[in-house]
N, C-alpha and C. Protein backbone atom coordinates (compact mmCIF):
# COMPACT_ATOMS: atom_id res chain seq x y z
N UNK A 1 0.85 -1.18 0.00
CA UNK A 1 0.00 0.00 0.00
C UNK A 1 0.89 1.23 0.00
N UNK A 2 0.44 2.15 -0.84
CA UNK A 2 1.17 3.49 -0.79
C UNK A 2 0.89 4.35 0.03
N UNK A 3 1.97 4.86 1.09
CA UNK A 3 1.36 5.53 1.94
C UNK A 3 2.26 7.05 1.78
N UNK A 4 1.56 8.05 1.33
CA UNK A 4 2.03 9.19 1.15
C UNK A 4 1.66 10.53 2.13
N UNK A 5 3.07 11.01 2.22
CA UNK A 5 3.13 12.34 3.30
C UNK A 5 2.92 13.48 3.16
N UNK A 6 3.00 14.29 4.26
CA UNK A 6 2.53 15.43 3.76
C UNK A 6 3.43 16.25 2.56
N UNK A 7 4.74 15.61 2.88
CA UNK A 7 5.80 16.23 2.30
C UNK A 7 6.54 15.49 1.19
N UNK A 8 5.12 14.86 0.50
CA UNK A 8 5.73 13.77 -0.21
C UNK A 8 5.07 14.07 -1.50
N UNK A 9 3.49 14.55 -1.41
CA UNK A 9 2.07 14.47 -2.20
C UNK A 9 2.11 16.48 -1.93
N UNK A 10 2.25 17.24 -3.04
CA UNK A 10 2.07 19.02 -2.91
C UNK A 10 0.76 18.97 -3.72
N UNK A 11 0.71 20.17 -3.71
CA UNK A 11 -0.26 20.93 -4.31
C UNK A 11 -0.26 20.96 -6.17
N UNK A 12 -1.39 20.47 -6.48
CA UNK A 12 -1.09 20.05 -8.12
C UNK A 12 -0.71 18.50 -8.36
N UNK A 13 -0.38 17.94 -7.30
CA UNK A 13 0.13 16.58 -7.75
C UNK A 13 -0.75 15.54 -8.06
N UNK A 14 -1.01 14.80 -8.93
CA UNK A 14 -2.13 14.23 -9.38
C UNK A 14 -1.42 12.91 -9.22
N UNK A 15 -2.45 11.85 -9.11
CA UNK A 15 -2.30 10.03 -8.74
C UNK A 15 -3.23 9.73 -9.61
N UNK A 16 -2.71 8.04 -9.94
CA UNK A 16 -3.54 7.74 -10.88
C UNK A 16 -3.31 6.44 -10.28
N UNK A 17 -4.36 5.21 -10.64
CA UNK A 17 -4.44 3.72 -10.63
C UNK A 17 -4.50 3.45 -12.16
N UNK A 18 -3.51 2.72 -12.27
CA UNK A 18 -3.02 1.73 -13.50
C UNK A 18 -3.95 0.65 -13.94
N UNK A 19 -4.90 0.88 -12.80
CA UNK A 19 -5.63 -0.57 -13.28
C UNK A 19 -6.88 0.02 -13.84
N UNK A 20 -7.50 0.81 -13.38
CA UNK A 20 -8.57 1.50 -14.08
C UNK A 20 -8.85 3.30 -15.07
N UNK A 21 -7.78 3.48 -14.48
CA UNK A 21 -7.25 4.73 -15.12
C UNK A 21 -7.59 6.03 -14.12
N UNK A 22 -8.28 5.72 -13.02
CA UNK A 22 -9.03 6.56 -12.26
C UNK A 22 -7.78 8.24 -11.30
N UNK A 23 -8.15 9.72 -11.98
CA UNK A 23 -6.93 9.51 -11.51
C UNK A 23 -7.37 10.93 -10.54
N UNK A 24 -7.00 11.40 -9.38
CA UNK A 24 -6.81 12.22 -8.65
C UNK A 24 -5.93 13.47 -8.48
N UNK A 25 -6.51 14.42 -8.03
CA UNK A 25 -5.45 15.57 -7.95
C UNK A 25 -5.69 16.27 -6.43
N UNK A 26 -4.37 16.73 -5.94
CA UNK A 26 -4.41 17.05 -4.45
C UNK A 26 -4.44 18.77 -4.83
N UNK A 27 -5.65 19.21 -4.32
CA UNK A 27 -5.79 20.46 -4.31
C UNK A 27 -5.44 21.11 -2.98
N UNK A 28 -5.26 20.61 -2.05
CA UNK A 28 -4.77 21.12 -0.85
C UNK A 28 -3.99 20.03 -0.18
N UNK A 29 -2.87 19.97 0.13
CA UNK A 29 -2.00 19.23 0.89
C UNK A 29 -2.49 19.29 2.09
N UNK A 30 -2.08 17.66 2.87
CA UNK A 30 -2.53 17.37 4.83
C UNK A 30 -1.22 18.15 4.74
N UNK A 31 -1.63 18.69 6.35
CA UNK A 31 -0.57 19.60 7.21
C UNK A 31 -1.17 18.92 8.03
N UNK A 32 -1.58 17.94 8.56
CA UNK A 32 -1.78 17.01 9.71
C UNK A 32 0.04 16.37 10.03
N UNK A 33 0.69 16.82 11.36
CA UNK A 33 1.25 16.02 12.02
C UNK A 33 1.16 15.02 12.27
N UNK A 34 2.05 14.33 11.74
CA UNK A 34 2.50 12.29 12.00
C UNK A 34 1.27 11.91 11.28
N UNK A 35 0.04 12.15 10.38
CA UNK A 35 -0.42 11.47 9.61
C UNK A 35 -0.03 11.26 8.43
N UNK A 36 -0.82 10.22 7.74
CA UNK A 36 -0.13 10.47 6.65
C UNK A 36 -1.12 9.48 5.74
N UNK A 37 -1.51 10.71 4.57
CA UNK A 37 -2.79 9.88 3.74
C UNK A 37 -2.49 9.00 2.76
N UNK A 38 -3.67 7.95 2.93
CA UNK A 38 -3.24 7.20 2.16
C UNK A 38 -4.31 6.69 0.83
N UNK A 39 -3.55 6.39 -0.47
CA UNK A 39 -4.42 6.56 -1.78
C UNK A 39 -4.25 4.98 -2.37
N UNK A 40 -5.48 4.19 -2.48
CA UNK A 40 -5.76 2.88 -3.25
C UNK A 40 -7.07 3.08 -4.31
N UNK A 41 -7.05 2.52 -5.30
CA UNK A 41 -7.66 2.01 -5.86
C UNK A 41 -7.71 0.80 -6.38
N UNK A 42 -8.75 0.01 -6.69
CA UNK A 42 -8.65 -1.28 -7.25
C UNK A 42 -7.74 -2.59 -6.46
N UNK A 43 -7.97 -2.23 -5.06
CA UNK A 43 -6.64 -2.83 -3.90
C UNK A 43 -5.22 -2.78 -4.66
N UNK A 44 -5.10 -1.31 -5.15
CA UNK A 44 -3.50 -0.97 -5.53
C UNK A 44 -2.75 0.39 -5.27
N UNK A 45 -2.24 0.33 -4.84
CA UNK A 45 -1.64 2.26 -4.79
C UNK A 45 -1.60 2.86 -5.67
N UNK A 46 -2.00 3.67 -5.85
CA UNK A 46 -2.10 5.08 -6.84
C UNK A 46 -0.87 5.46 -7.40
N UNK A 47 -0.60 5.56 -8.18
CA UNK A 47 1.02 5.96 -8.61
C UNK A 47 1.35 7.92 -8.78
N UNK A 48 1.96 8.22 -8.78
CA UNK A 48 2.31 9.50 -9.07
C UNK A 48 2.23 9.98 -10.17
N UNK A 49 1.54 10.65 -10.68
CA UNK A 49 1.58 11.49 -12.37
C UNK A 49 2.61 12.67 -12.38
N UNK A 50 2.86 12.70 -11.17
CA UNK A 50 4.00 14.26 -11.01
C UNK A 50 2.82 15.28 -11.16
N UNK A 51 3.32 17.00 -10.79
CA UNK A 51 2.21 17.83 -10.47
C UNK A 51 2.12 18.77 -11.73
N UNK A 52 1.25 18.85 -11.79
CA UNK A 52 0.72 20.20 -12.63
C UNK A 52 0.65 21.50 -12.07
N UNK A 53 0.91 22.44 -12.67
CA UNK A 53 1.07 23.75 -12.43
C UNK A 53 -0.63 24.64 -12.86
N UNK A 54 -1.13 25.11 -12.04
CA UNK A 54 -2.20 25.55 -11.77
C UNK A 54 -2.15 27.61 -12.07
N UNK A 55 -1.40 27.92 -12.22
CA UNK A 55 -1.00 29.12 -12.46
C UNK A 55 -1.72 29.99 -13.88
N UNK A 56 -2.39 30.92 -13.64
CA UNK A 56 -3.25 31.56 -14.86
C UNK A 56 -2.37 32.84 -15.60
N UNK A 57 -1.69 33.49 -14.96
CA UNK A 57 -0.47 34.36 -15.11
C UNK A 57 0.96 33.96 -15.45
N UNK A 58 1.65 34.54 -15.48
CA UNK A 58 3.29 34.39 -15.99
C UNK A 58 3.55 34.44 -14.74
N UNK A 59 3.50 35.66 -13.68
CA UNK A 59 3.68 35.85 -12.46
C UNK A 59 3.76 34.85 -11.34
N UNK A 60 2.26 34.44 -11.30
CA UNK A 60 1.65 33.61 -10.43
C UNK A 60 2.48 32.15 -11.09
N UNK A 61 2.76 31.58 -11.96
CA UNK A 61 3.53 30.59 -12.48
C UNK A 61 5.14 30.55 -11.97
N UNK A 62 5.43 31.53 -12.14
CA UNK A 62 6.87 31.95 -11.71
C UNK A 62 7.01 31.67 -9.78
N UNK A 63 5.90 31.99 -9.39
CA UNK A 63 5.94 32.15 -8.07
C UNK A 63 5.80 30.58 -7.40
N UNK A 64 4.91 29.79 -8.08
CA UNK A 64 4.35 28.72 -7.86
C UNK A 64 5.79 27.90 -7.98
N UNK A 65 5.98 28.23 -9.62
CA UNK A 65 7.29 26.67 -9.71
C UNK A 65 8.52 27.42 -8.44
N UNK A 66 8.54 28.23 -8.30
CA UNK A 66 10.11 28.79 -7.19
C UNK A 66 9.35 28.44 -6.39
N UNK A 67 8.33 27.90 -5.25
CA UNK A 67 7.88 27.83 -4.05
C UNK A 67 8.33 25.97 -3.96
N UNK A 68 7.87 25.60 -5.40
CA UNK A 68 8.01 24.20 -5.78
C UNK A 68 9.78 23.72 -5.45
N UNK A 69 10.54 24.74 -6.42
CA UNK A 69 11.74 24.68 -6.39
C UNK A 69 12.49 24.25 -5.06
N UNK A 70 11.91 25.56 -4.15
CA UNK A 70 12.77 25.80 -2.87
C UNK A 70 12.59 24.48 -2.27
N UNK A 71 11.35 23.59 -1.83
CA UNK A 71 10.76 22.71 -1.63
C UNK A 71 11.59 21.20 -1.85
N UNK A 72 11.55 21.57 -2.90
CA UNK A 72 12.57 19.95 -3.96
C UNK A 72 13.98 20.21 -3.37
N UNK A 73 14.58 21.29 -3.32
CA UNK A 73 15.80 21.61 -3.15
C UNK A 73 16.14 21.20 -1.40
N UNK A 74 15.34 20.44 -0.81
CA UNK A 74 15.52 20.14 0.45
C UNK A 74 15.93 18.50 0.16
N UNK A 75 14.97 17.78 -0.86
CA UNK A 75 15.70 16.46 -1.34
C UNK A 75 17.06 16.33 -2.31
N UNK A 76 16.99 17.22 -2.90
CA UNK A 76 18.00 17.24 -3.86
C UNK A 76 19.39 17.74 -2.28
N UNK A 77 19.54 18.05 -1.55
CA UNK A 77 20.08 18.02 -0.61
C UNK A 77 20.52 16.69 0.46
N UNK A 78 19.08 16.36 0.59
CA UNK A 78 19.68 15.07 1.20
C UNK A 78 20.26 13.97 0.27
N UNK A 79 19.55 14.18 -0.86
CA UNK A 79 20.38 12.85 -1.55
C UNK A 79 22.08 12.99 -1.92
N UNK A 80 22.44 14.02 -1.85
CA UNK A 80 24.02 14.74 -2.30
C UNK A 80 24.53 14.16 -0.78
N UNK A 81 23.99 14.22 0.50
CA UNK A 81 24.45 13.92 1.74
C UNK A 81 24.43 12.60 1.56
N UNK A 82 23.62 11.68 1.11
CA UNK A 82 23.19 10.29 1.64
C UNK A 82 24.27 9.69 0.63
N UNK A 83 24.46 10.30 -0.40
CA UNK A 83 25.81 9.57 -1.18
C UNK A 83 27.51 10.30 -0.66
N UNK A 84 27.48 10.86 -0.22
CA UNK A 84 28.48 11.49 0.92
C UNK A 84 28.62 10.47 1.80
N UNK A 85 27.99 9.90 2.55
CA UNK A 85 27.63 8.72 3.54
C UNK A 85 27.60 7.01 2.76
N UNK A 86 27.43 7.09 1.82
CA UNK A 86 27.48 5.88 0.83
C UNK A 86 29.29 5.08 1.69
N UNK A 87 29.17 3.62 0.98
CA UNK A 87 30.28 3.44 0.91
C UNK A 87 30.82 2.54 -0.67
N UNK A 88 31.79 2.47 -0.77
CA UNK A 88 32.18 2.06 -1.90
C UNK A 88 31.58 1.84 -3.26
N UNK A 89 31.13 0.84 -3.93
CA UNK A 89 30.10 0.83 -5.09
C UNK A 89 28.96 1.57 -4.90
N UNK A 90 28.13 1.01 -3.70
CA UNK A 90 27.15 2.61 -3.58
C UNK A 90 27.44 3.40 -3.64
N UNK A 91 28.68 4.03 -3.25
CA UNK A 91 29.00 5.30 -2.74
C UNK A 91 28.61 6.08 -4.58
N UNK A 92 29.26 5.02 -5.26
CA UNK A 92 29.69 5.57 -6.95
C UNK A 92 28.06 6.26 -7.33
N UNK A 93 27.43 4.61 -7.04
CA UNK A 93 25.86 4.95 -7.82
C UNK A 93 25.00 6.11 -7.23
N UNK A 94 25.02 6.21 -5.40
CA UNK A 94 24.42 7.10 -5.28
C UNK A 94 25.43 8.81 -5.69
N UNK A 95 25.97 9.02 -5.52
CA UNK A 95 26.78 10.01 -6.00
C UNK A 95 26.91 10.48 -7.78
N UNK A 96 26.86 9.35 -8.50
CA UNK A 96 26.39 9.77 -9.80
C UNK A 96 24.95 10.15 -9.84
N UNK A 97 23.85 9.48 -8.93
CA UNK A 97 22.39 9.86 -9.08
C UNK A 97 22.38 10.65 -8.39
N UNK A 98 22.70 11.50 -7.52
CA UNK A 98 22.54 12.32 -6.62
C UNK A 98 23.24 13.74 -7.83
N UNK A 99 24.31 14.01 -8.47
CA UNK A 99 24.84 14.95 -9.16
C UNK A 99 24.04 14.71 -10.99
N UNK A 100 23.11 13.53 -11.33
CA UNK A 100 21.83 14.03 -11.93
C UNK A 100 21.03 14.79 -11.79
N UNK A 101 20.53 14.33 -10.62
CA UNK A 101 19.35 14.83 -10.23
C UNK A 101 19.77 16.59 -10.01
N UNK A 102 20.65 16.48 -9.21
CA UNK A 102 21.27 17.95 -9.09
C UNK A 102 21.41 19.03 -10.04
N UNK A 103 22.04 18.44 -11.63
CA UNK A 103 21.78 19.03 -12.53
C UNK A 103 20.94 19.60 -13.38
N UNK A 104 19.94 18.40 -13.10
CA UNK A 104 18.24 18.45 -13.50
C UNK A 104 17.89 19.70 -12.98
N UNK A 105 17.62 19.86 -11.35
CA UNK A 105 17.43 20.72 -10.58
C UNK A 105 17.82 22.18 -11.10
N UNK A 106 19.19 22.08 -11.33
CA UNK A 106 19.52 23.15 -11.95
C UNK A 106 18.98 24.11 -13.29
N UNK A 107 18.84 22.97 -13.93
CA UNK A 107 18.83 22.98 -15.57
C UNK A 107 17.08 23.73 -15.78
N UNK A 108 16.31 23.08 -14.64
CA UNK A 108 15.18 23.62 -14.05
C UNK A 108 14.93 25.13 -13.74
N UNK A 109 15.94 25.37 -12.67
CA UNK A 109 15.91 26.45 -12.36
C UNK A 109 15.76 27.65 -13.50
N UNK A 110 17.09 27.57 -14.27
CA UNK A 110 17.34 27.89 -15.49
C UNK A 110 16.24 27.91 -16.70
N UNK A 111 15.63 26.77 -16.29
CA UNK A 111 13.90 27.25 -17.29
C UNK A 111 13.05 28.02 -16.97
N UNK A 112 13.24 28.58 -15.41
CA UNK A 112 12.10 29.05 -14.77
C UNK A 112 12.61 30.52 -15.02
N UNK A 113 13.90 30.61 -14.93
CA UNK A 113 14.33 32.13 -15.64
C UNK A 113 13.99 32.62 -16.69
N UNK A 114 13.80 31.08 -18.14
CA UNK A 114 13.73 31.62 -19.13
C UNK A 114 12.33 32.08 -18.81
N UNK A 115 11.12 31.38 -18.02
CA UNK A 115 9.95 31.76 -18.33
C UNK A 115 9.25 32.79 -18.13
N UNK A 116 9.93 33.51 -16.50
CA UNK A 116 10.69 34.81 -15.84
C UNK A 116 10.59 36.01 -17.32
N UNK A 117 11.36 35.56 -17.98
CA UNK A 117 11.88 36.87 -18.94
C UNK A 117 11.33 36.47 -20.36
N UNK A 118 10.50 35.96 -20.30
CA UNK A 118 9.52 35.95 -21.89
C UNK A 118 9.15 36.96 -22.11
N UNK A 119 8.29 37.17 -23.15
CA UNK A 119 7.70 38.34 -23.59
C UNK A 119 6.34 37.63 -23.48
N UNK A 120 5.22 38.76 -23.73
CA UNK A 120 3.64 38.26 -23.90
C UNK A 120 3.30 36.77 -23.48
N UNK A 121 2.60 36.51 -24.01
CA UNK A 121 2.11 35.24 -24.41
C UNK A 121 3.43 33.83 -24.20
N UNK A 122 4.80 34.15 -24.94
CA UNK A 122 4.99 32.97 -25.28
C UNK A 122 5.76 32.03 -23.75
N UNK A 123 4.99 33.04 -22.59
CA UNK A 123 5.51 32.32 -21.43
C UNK A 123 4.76 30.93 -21.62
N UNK A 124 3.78 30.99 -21.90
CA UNK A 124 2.56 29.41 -22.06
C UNK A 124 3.27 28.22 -22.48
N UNK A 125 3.89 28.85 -23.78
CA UNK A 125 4.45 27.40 -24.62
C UNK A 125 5.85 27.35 -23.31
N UNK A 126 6.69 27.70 -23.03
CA UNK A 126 7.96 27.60 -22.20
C UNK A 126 7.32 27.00 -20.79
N UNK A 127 6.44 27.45 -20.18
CA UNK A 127 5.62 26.80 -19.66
C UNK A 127 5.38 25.48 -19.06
N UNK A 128 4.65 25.13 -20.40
CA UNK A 128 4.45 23.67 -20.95
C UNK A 128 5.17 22.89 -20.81
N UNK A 129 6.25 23.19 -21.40
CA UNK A 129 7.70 22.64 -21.62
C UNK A 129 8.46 22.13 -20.07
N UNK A 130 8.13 23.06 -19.66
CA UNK A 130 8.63 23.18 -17.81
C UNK A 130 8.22 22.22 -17.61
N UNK A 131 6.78 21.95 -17.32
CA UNK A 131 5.79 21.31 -16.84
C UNK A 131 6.16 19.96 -17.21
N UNK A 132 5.97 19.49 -18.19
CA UNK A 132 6.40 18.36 -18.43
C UNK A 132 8.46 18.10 -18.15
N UNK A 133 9.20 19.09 -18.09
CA UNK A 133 10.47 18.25 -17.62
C UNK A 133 10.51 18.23 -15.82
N UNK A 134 9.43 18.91 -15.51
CA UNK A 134 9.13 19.23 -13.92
C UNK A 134 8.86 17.69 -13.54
N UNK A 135 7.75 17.31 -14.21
CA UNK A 135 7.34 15.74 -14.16
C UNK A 135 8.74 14.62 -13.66
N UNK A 136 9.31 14.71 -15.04
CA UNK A 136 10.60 13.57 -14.37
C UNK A 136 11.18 13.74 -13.88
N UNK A 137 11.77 15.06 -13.52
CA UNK A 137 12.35 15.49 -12.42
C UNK A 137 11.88 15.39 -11.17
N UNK A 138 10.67 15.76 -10.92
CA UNK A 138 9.90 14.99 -9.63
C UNK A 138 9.89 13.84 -9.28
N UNK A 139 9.61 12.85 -10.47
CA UNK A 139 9.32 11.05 -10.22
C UNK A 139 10.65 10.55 -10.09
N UNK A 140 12.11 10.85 -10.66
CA UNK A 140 13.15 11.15 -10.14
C UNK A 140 13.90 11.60 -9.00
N UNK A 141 13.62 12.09 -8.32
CA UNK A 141 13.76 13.17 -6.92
C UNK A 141 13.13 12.14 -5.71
N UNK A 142 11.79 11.65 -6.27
CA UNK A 142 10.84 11.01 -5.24
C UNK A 142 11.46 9.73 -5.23
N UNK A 143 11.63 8.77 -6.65
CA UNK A 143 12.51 7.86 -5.97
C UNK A 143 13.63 7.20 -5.96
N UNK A 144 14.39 8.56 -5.79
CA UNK A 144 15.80 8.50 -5.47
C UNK A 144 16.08 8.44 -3.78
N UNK A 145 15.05 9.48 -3.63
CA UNK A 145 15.03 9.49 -2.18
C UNK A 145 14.20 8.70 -1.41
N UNK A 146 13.21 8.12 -2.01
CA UNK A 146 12.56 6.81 -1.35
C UNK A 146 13.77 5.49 -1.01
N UNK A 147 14.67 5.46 -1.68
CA UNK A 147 15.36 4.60 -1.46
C UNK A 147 16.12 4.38 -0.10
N UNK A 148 15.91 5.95 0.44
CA UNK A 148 16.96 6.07 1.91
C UNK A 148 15.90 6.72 2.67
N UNK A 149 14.88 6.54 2.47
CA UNK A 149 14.09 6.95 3.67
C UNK A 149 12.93 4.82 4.13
């Protein structure tokens, strides 16, 4: 059973069951202490679709993915530590996945600038684009660090 935290499942993040297609979106995150909700369908856990960005403005988009950013940047932290702590052959694998993911992170950031300094309109399409490399970068992030928690 999938049991997801508060700090696991944000705002925008949508679940889906594989078995029926049925799929969910968390419009407000638990801030419940030591709980922690949990999502089945079809007696199966819900899988992660990664989150969507809810933002109607350039502004409000900009603000959303950097709130997202700062957020991620607390895993992308521990995993750089937890391969610091590795030893030998792990040490390699988590330390090469840990300075992926890191780059990703980066490379991210760096989109959110470009989307920052668009002109008119064509923040939407750059956007988009975000949105979907936001995705594997999330399902990436989540279980890289599932592995050491």
């Amino acid at each position: 059973m999938l049991t997801a935290t508060k700090s696991t499942l944000a705002k925008g993040e949508r679940l889906k069951c594989n078995q029926c297609g049925m799929e969910i979106e968390v419009v407000e995150p638990c801030q419940c202490d030591g709980m922690q909700p949990v999502f089945t369908c079809c007696g199966l856990p819900l899988t992660s679709k990664g989150q969507t960005f809810t933002a109607k403005t350039k502004d409000a988009f900009v603000d959303e993915v950097q709130k997202r950013l700062d957020e991620t940047k607390e895993t992308v932290t521990f995993l750089q530590e937890k391969a610091e702590d590795a030893k030998n052959a792990a040490k390699e694998t988590a330390t090469r996945e840990a300075d992926a993911i890191s780059k990703q992170y980066d490379k991210l950031r760096d989109s959110l600038n470009d989307v920052a300094n668009s002109s008119g309109d064509a923040w939407k399409d750059l956007a988009q684009g975000f949105s979907d490399s936001w995705r594997s970068f999330k399902a990436a992030c989540d279980t890289a660090a599932s592995r050491y928690r």
